[in-house]
Structures are given as C-alpha cells and as structure tokens.
C-alpha atoms as a PDB file:
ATOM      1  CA  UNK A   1      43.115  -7.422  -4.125  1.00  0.00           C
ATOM      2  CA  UNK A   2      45.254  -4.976  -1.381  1.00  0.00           C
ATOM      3  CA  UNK A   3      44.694  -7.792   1.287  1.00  0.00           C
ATOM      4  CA  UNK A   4      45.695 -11.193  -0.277  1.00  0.00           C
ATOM      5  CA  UNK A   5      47.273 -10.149  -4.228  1.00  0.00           C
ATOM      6  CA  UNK A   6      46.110  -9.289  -7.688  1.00  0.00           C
ATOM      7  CA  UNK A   7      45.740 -13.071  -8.628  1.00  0.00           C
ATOM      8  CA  UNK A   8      44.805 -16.071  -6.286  1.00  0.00           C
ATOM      9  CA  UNK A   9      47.043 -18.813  -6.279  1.00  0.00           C
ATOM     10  CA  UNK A  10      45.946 -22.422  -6.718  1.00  0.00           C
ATOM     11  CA  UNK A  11      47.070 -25.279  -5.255  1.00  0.00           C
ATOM     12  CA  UNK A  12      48.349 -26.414  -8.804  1.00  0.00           C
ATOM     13  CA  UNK A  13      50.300 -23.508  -9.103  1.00  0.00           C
ATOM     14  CA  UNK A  14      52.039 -22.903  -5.785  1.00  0.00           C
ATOM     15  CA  UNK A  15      52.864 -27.103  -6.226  1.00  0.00           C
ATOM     16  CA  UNK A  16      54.221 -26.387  -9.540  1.00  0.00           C
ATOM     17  CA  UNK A  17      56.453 -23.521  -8.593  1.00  0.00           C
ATOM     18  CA  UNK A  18      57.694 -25.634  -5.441  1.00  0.00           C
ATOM     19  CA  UNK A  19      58.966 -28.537  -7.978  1.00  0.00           C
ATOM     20  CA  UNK A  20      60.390 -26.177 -10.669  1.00  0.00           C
ATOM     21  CA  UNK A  21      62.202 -24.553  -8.019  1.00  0.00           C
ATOM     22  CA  UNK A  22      64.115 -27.229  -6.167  1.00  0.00           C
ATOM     23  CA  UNK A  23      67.309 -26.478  -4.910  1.00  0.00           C
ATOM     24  CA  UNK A  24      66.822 -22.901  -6.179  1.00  0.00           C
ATOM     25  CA  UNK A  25      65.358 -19.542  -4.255  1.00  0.00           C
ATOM     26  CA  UNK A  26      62.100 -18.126  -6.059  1.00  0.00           C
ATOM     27  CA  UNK A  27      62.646 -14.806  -5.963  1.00  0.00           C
ATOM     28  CA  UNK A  28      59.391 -12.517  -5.924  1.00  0.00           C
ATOM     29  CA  UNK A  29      59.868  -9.531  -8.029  1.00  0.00           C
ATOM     30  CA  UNK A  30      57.052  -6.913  -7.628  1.00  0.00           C
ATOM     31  CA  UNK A  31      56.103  -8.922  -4.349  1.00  0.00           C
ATOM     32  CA  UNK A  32      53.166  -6.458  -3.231  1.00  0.00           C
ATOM     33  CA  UNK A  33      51.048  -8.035  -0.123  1.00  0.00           C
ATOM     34  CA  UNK A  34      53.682 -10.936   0.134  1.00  0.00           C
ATOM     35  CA  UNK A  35      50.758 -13.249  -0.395  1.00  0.00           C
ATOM     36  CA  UNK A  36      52.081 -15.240  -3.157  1.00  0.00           C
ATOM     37  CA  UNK A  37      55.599 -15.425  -1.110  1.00  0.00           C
ATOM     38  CA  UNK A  38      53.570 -16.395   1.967  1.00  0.00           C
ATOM     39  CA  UNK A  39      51.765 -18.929   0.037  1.00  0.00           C
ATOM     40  CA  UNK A  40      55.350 -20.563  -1.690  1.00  0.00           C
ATOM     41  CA  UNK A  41      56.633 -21.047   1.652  1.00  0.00           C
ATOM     42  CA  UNK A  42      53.863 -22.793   3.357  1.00  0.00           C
ATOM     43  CA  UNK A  43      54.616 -25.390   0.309  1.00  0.00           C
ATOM     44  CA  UNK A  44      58.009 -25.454   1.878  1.00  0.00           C
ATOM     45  CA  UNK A  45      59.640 -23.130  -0.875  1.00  0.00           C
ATOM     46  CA  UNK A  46      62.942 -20.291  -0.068  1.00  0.00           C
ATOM     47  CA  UNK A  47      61.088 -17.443  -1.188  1.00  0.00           C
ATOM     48  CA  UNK A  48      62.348 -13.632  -1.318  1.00  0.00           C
ATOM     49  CA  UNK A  49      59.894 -11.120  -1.713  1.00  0.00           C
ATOM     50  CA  UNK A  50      61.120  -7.950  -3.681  1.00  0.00           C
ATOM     51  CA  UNK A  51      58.995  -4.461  -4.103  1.00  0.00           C
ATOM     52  CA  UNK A  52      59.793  -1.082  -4.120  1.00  0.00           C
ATOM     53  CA  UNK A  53      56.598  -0.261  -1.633  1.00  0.00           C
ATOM     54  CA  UNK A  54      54.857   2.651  -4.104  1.00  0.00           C
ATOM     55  CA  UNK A  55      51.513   1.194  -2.921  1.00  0.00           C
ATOM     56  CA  UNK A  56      50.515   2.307   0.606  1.00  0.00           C
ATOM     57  CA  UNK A  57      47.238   0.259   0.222  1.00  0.00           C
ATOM     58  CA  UNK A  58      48.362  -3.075   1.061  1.00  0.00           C
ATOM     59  CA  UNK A  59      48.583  -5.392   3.612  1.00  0.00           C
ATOM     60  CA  UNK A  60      51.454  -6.628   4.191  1.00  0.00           C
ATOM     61  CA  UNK A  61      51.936 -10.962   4.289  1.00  0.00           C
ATOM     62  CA  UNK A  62      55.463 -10.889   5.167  1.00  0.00           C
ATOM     63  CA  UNK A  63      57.596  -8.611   7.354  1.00  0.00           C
ATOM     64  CA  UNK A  64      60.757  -9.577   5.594  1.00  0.00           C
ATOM     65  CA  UNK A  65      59.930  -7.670   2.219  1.00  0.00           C
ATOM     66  CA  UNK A  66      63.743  -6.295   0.753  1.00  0.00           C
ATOM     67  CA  UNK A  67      62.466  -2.983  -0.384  1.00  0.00           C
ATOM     68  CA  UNK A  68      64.039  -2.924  -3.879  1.00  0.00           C
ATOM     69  CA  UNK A  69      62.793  -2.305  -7.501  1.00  0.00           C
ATOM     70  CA  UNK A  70      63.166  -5.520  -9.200  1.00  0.00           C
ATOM     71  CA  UNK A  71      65.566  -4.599 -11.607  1.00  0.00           C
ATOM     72  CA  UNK A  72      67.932  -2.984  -9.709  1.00  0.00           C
ATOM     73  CA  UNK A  73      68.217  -5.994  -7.390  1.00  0.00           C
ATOM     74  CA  UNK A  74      68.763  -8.572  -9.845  1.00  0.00           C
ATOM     75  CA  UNK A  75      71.045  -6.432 -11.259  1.00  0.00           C
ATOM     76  CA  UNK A  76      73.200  -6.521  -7.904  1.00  0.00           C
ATOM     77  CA  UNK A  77      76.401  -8.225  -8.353  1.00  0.00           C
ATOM     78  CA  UNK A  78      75.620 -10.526  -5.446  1.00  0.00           C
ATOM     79  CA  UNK A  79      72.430 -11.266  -7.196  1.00  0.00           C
ATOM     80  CA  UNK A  80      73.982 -12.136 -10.332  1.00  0.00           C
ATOM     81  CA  UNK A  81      70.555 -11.606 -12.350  1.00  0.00           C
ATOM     82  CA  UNK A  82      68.943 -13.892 -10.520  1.00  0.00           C
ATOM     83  CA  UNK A  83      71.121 -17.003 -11.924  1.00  0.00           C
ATOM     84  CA  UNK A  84      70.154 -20.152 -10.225  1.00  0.00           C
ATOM     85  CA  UNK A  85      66.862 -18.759  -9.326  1.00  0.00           C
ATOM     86  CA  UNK A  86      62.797 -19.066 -10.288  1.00  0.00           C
ATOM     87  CA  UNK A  87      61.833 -15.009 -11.032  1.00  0.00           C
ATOM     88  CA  UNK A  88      58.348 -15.001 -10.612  1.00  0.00           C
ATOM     89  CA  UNK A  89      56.335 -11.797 -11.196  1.00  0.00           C
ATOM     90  CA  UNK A  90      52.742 -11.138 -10.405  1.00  0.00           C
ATOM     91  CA  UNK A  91      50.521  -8.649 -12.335  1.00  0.00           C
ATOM     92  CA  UNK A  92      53.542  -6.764 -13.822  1.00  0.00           C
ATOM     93  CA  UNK A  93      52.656  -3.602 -14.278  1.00  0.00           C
ATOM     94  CA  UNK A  94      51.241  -1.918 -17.691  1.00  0.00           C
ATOM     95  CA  UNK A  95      52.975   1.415 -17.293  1.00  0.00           C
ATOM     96  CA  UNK A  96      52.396   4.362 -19.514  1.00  0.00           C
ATOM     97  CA  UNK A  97      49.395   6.696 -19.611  1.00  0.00           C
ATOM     98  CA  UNK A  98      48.534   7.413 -16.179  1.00  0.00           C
ATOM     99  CA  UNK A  99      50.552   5.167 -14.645  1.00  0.00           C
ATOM    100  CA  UNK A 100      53.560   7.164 -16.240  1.00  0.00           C
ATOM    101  CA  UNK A 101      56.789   5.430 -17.427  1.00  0.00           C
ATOM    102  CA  UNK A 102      56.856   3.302 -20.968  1.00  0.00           C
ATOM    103  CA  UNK A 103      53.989   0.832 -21.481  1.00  0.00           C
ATOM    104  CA  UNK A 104      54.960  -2.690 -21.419  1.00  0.00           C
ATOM    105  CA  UNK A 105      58.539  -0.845 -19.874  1.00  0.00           C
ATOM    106  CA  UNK A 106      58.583  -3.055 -16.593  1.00  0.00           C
ATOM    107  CA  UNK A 107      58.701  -6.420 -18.294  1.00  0.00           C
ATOM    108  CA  UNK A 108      60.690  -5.039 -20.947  1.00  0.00           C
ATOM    109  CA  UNK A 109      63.406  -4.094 -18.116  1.00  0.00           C
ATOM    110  CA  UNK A 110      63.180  -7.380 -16.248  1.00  0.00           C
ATOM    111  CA  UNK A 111      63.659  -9.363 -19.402  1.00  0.00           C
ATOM    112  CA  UNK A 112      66.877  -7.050 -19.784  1.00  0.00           C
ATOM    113  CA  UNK A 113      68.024  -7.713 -16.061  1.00  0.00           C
ATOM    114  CA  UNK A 114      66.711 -10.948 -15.303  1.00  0.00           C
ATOM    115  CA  UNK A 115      69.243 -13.930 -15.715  1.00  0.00           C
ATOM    116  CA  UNK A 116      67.486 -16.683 -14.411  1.00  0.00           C
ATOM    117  CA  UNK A 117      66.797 -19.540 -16.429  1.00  0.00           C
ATOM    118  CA  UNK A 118      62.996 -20.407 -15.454  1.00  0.00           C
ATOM    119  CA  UNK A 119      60.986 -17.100 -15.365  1.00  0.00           C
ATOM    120  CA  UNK A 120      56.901 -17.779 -13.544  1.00  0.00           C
ATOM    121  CA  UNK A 121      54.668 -14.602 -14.670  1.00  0.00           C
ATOM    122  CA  UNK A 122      51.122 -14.000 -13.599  1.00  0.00           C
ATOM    123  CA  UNK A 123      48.864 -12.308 -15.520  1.00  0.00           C
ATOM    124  CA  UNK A 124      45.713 -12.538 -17.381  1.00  0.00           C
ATOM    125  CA  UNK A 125      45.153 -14.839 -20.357  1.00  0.00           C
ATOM    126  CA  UNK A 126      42.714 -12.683 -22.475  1.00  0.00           C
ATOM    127  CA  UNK A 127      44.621  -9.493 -23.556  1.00  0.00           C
ATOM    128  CA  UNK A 128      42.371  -7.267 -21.272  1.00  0.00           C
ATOM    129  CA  UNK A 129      45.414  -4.872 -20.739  1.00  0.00           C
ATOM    130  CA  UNK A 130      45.509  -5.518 -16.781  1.00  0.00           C
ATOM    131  CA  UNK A 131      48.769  -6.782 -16.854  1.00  0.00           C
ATOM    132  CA  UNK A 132      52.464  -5.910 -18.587  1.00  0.00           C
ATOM    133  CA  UNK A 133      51.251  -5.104 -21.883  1.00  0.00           C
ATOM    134  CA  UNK A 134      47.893  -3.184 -23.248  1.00  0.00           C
ATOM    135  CA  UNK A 135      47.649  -5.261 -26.295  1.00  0.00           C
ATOM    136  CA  UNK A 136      49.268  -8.564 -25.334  1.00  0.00           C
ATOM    137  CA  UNK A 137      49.865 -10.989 -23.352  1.00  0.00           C
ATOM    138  CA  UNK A 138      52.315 -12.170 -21.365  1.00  0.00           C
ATOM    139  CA  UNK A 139      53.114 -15.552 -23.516  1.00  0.00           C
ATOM    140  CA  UNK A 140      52.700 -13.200 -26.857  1.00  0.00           C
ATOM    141  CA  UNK A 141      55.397 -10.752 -25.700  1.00  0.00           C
ATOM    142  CA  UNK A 142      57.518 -13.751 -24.718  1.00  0.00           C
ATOM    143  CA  UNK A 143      57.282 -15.061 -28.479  1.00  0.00           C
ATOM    144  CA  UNK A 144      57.170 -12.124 -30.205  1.00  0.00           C
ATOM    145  CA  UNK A 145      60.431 -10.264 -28.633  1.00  0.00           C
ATOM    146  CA  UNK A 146      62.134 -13.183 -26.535  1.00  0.00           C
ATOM    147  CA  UNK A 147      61.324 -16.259 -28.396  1.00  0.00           C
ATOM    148  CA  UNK A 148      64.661 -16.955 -29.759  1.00  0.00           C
ATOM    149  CA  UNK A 149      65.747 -18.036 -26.064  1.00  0.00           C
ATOM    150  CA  UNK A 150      63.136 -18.527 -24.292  1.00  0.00           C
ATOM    151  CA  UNK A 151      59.767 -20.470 -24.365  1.00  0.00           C
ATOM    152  CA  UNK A 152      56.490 -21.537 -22.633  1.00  0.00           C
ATOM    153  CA  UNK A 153      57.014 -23.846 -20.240  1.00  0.00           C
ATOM    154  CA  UNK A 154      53.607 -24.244 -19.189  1.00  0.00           C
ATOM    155  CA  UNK A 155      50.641 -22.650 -19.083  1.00  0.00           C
ATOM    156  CA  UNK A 156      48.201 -23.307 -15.932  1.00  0.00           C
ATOM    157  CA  UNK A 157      44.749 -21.089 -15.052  1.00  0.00           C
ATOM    158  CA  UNK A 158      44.050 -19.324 -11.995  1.00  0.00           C
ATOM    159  CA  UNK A 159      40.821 -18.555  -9.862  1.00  0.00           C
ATOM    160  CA  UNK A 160      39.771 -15.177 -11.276  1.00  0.00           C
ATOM    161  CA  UNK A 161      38.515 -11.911 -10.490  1.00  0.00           C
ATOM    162  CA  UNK A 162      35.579 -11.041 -12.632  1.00  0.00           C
ATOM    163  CA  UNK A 163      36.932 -10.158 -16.177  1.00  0.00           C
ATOM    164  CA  UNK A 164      40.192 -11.227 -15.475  1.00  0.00           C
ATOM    165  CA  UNK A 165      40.581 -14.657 -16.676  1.00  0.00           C
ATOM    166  CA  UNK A 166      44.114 -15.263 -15.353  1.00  0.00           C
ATOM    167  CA  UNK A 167      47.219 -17.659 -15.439  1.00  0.00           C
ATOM    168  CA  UNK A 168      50.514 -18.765 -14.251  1.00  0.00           C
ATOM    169  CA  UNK A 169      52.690 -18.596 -17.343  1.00  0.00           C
ATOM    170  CA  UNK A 170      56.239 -20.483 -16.802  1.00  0.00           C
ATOM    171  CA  UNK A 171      58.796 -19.690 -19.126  1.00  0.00           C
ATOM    172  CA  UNK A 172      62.355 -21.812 -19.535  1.00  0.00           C
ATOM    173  CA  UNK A 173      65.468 -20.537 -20.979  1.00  0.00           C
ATOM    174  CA  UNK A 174      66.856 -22.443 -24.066  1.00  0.00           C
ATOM    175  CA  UNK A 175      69.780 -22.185 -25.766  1.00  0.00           C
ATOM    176  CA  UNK A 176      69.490 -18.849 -28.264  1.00  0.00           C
ATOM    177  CA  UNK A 177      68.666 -19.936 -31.284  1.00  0.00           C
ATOM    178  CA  UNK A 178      70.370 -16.643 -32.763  1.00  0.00           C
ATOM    179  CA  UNK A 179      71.326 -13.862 -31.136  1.00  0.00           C
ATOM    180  CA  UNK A 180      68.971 -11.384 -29.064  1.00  0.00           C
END
C-alpha cells in the first residue's frame, strides 16, 4: 500500500476519469505515492497531485507533488475551489480517535472547499470504516448531507485488498434543489 496506493486502479477507472475530465485538470487531493496521478497521466490526463507529506512511509510516483493540504489549496484564490476541475480523492482519511482531528472531518472540509463540479472518491464499498467515515460510506455521506446538489454519478469496483472491497465513486454537481 506505501509503494503503489491504498486502492489499485483499473483500467475502467483510470479510462473513466480520462473522459470525465476532458478539457479539465484532475486535481489529486490527498495524492500520497502519486500512483493514481502517475497512472491518470499515462492515459494522457493533466493531473496535479496535492498532499501535505505527514506520511514518511511512501514512495514517491511523482517528483512534482505541490505539498499542500487539500483544502487550503482549493481554497487558493488562483484555485478558485477547484472550478473547472475533476477533485478526485483516494482513501480520505477517517480522522478522530487515534488519528486525532474530527471523524469523517476531512471529507466534511473538502465538501466545504471543493468547488468543482464532478468530484471522483475512492474508498471502500462495504462500510468497513477504512475510509472517510466509520459508519458510512462514501456514496451514503454524499446522500445523506450533500444530496440536495450533488449525486452519484457512477459507481465502478476496484481490485481489492483483502477485506476491503473497494470503488471509484463519481459524484456530479446538480443544480441545488434547496439550499445547503
């Protein structure tokens, strides 16, 4: 998981991000390795990988890695949110407990930062608490706290780790059906 990323990408996926993201950057919020990055532009995507670094366990895909927290570059005003742009995020983080801050805080944050209109998340399918949320998934936060503007695009598996059972969620912004 250090060497190529939390999550393998499939062919299906990387080719899926690629088309959703013509004409646009994909901008690669909690980057890690860079694999995922490394991966979109071999498929001939603009990809900028974002990560603040914390991990010191990782090798390291791509050597142009803009050492940011997520939120705080999209909220740059050259950044704009990340308007015109695919945010994809792998394995958000859970946060809370050990790994200190507010569970289910990172995505939370994002969602408050981010405005893109396509939004690509990574995580697992099964509510095993590896990714964003303890209790929830990815597509069940999206619903529950976002679902007035925003909704499931797509939904595509992943090869998995053992236990893992993950998935490329894709997420497109609609018009608010009343206000956040």
């Amino acid at each position: 998981m250090h060497h190529f990323a939390c999550a393998v990408p499939s062919h299906e996926s990387l080719t899926l991000l690629t088309r959703l993201a013509t004409g646009r950057t994909i901008v690669d919020i909690g980057s890690g390795t860079g694999y995922w990055t490394f991966m979109l532009r071999q498929y001939g995507a603009t990809c900028v990988a974002i990560d603040n670094g914390q991990s010191a366990w990782r090798t390291m895909w791509v050597d142009d890695t803009v050492p940011a927290e997520g939120t705080q570059w999209l909220g740059r005003h050259e950044n704009r949110g990340g308007e015109d742009m695919l945010v994809l995020v792998v394995y958000p983080i859970v946060g809370g407990g050990l790994a200190g801050g507010t569970e289910g805080g990172f995505m939370r944050g994002l969602m408050r930062a981010c405005n893109a209109n396509t939004i690509a998340v990574v995580g697992t399918q099964n509510r095993n608490g590896y990714t964003a949320f303890r209790d929830m998934t990815v597509d069940e936060f999206m619903e529950k706290e976002h679902g007035n503007c925003w909704e499931k695009a797509v939904q595509v598996p992943l090869p998995s780790f053992a236990g893992k059972d993950e998935a490329l969620f894709v997420f497109q912004k609609r018009e608010c059906l009343f206000a956040p």
